[in-house]
N, C-alpha and C. Protein backbone atom coordinates (compact mmCIF):
# COMPACT_ATOMS: atom_id res chain seq x y z
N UNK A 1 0.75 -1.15 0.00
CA UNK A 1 0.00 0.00 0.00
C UNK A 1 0.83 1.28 0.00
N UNK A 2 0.48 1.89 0.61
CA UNK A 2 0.82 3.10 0.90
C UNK A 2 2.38 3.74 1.22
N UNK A 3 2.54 3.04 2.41
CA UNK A 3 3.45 2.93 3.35
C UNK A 3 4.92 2.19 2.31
N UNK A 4 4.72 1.13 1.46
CA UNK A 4 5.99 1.20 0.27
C UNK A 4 5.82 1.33 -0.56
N UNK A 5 4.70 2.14 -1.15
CA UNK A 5 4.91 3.09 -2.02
C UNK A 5 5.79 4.31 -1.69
N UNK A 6 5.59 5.01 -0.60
CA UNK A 6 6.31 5.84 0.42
C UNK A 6 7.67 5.67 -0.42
N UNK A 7 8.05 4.42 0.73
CA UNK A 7 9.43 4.37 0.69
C UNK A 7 10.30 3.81 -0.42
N UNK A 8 9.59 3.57 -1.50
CA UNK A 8 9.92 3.38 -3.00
C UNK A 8 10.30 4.64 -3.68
N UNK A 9 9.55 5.24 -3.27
CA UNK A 9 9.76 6.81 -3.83
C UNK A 9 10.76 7.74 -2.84
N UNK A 10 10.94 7.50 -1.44
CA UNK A 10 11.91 8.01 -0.89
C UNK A 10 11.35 9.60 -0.24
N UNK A 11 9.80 8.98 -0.12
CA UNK A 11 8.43 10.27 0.77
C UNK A 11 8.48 9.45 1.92
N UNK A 12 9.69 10.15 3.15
CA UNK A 12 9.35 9.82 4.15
C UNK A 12 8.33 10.04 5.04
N UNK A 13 8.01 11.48 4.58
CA UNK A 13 6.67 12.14 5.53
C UNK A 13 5.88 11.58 4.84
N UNK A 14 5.35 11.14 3.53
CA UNK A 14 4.19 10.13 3.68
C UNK A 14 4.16 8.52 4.34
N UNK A 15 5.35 7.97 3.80
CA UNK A 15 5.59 7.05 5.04
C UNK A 15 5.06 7.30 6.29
N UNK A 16 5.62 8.27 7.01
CA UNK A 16 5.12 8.83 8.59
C UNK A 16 3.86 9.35 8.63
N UNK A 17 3.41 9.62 7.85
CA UNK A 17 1.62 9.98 7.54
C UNK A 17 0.65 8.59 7.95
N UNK A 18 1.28 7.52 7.58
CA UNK A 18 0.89 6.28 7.79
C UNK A 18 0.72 5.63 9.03
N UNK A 19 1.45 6.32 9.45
CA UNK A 19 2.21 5.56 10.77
C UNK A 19 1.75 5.76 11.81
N UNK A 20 0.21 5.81 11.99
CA UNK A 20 -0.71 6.53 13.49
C UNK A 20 -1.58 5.11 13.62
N UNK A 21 -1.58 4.53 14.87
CA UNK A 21 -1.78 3.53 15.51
C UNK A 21 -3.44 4.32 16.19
N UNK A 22 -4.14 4.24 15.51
CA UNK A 22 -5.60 4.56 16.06
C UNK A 22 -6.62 4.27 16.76
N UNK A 23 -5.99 2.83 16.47
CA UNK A 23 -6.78 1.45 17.46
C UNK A 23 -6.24 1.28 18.35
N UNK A 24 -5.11 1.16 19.09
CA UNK A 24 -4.54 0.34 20.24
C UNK A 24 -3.98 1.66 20.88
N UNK A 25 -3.27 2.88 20.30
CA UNK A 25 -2.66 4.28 21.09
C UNK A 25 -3.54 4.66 21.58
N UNK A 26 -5.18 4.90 21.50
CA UNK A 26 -5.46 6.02 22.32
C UNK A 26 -5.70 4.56 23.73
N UNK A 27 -5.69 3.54 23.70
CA UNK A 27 -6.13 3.02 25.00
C UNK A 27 -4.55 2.81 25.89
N UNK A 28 -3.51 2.09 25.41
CA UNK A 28 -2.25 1.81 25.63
C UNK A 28 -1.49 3.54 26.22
N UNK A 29 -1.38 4.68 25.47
CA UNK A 29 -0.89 6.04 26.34
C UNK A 29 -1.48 6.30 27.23
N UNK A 30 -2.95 5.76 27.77
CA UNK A 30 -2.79 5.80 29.25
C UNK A 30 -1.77 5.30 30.48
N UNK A 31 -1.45 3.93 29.81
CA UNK A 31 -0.46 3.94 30.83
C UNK A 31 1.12 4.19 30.81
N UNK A 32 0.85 4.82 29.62
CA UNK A 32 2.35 5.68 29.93
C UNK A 32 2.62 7.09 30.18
N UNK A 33 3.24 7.10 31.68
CA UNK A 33 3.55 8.51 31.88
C UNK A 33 3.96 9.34 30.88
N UNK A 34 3.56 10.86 30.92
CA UNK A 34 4.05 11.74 29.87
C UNK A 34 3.82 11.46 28.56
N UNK A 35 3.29 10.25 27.83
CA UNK A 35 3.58 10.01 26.98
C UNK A 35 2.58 11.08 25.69
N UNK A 36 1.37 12.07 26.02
CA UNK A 36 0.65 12.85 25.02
C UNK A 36 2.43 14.35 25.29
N UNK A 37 2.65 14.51 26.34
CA UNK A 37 3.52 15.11 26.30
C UNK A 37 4.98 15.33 25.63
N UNK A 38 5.08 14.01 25.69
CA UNK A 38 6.14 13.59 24.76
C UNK A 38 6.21 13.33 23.30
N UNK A 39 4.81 13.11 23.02
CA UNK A 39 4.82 12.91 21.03
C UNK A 39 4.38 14.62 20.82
N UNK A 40 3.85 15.17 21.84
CA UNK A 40 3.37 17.18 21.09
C UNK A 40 4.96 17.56 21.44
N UNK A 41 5.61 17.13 22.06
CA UNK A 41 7.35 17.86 22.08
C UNK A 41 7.98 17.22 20.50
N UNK A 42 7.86 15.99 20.73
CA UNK A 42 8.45 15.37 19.34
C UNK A 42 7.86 15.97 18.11
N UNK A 43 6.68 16.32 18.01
CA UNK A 43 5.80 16.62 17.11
C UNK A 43 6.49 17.93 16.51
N UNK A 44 6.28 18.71 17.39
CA UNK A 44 7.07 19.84 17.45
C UNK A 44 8.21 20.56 16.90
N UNK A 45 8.68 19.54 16.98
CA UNK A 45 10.37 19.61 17.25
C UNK A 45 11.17 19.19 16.21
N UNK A 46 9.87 18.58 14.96
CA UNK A 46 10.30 17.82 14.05
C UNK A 46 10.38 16.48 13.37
N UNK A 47 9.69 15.86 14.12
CA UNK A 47 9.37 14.19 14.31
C UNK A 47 8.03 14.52 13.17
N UNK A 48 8.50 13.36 12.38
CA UNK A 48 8.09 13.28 11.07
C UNK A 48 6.33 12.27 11.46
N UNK A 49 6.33 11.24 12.77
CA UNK A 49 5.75 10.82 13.29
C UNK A 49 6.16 10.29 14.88
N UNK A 50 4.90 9.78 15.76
CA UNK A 50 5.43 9.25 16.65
C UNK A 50 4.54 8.58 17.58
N UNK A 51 5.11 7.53 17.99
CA UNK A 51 4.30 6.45 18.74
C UNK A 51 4.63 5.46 19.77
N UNK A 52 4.14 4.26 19.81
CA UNK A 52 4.33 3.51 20.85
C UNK A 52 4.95 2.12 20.16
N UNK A 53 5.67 1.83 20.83
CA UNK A 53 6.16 0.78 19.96
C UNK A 53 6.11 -0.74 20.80
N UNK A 54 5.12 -1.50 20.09
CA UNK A 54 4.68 -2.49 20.22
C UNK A 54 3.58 -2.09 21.56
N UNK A 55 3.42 -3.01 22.82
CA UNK A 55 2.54 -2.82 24.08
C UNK A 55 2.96 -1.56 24.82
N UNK A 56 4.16 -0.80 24.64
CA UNK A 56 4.72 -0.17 25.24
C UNK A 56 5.86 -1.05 26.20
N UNK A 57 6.75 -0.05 26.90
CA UNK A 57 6.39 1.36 27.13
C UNK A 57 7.72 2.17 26.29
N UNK A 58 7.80 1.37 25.37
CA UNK A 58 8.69 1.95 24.24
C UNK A 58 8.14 3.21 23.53
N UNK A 59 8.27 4.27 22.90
CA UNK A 59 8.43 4.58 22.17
C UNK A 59 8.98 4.64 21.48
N UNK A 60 8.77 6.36 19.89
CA UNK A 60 9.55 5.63 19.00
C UNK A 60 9.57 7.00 18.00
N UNK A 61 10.24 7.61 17.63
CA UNK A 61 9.85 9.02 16.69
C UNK A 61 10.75 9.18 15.64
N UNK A 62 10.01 9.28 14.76
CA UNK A 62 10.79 8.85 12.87
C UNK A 62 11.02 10.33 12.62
N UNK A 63 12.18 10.81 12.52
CA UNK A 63 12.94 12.07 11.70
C UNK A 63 13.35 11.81 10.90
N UNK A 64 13.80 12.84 9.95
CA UNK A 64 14.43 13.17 8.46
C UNK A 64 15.47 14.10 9.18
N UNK A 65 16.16 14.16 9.88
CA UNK A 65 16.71 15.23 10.19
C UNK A 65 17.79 14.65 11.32
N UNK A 66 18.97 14.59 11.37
CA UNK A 66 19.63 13.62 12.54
C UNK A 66 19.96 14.87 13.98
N UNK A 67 19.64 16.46 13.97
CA UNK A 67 19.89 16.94 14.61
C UNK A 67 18.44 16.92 15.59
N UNK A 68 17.21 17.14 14.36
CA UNK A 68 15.94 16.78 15.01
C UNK A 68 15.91 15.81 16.22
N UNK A 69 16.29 14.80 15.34
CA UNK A 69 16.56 13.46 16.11
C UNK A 69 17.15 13.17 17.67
N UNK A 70 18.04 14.06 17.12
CA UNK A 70 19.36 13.96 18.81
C UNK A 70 18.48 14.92 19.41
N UNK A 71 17.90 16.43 19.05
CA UNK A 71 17.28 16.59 20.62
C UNK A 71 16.17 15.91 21.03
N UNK A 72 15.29 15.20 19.88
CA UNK A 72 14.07 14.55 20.62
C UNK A 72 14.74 13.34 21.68
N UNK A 73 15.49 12.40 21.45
CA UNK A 73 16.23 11.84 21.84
C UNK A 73 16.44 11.86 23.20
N UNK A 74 17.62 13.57 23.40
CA UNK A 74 17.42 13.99 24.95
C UNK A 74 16.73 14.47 25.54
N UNK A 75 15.57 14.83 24.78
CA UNK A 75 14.66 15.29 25.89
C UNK A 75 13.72 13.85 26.41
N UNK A 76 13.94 12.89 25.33
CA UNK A 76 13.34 11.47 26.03
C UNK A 76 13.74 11.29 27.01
N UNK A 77 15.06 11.09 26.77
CA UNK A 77 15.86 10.57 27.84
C UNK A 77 15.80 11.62 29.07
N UNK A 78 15.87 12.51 28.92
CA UNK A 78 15.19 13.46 30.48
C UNK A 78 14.40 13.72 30.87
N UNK A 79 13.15 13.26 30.82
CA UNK A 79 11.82 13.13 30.76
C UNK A 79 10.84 12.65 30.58
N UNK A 80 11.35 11.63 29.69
CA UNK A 80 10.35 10.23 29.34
C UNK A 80 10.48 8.80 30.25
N UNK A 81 12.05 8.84 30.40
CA UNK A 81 12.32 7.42 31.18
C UNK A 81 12.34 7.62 32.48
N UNK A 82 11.80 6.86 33.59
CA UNK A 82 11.70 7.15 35.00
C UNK A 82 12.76 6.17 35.67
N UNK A 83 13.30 5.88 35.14
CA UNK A 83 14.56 5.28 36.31
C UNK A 83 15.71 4.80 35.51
N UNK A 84 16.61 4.34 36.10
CA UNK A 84 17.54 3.79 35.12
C UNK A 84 17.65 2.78 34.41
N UNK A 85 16.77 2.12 35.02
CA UNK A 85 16.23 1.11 33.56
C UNK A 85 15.13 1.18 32.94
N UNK A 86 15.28 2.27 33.10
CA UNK A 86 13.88 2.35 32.24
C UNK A 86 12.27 2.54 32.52
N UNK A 87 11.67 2.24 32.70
CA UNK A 87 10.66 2.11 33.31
C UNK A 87 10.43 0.94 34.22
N UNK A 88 9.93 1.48 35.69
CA UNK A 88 9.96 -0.09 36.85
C UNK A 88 8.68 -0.29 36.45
C-alpha cells in the first residue's frame, strides 16, 4: 500500500503519515507517563511521526533530520524514562 509506495519513492513524511496507531494508542498512552507530552514535544520539534512501539512502554519518533533526532532523543531521555532502567 501506501506505506511502500512511500518508501519506493523516498516520501518519508508520507511514510510517517501512515504511521498513526488509532486502534490500540489512544487506549495503551494511558499507561504511559508523559507520553501525550512527549509525542506534542516530538511533534514539534520535528518528528516526522510518533508512537508507541509495540505494548509499550517503548516509544519511538521517525525524523528526516539527525539533529531533530538527537534533541528529541534527549529530551526522552530526560523526561520520558523514570529510572535507570527504564521504566519499573
Amino acid at each position: 500500500g501506501i506505506f511502500v509506495h512511500a518508501l519506493y519513492n523516498d516520501d518519508y513524511a508520507m511514510a510517517a503519515s501512515v504511521m498513526q496507531d488509532v486502534i490500540a494508542e489512544p487506549y495503551r498512552k494511558s499507561l504511559l507517563p508523559v507520553f501525550d507530552e512527549a509525542r506534542d514535544y516530538s511533534m514539534a520539534n520535528g518528528a516526522l511521526a510518533f508512537g508507541i512501539s509495540g505494548s509499550g512502554p517503548t516509544v519511538f519518533a521517525v525524523c528526516d533530520d539527525y539533529r531533530q533526532a538527537n534533541d528529541i532523543a534527549n529530551w526522552l531521555t530526560e523526561n520520558y524514562i523514570q529510572n535507570e532502567d527504564g521504566f519499573s
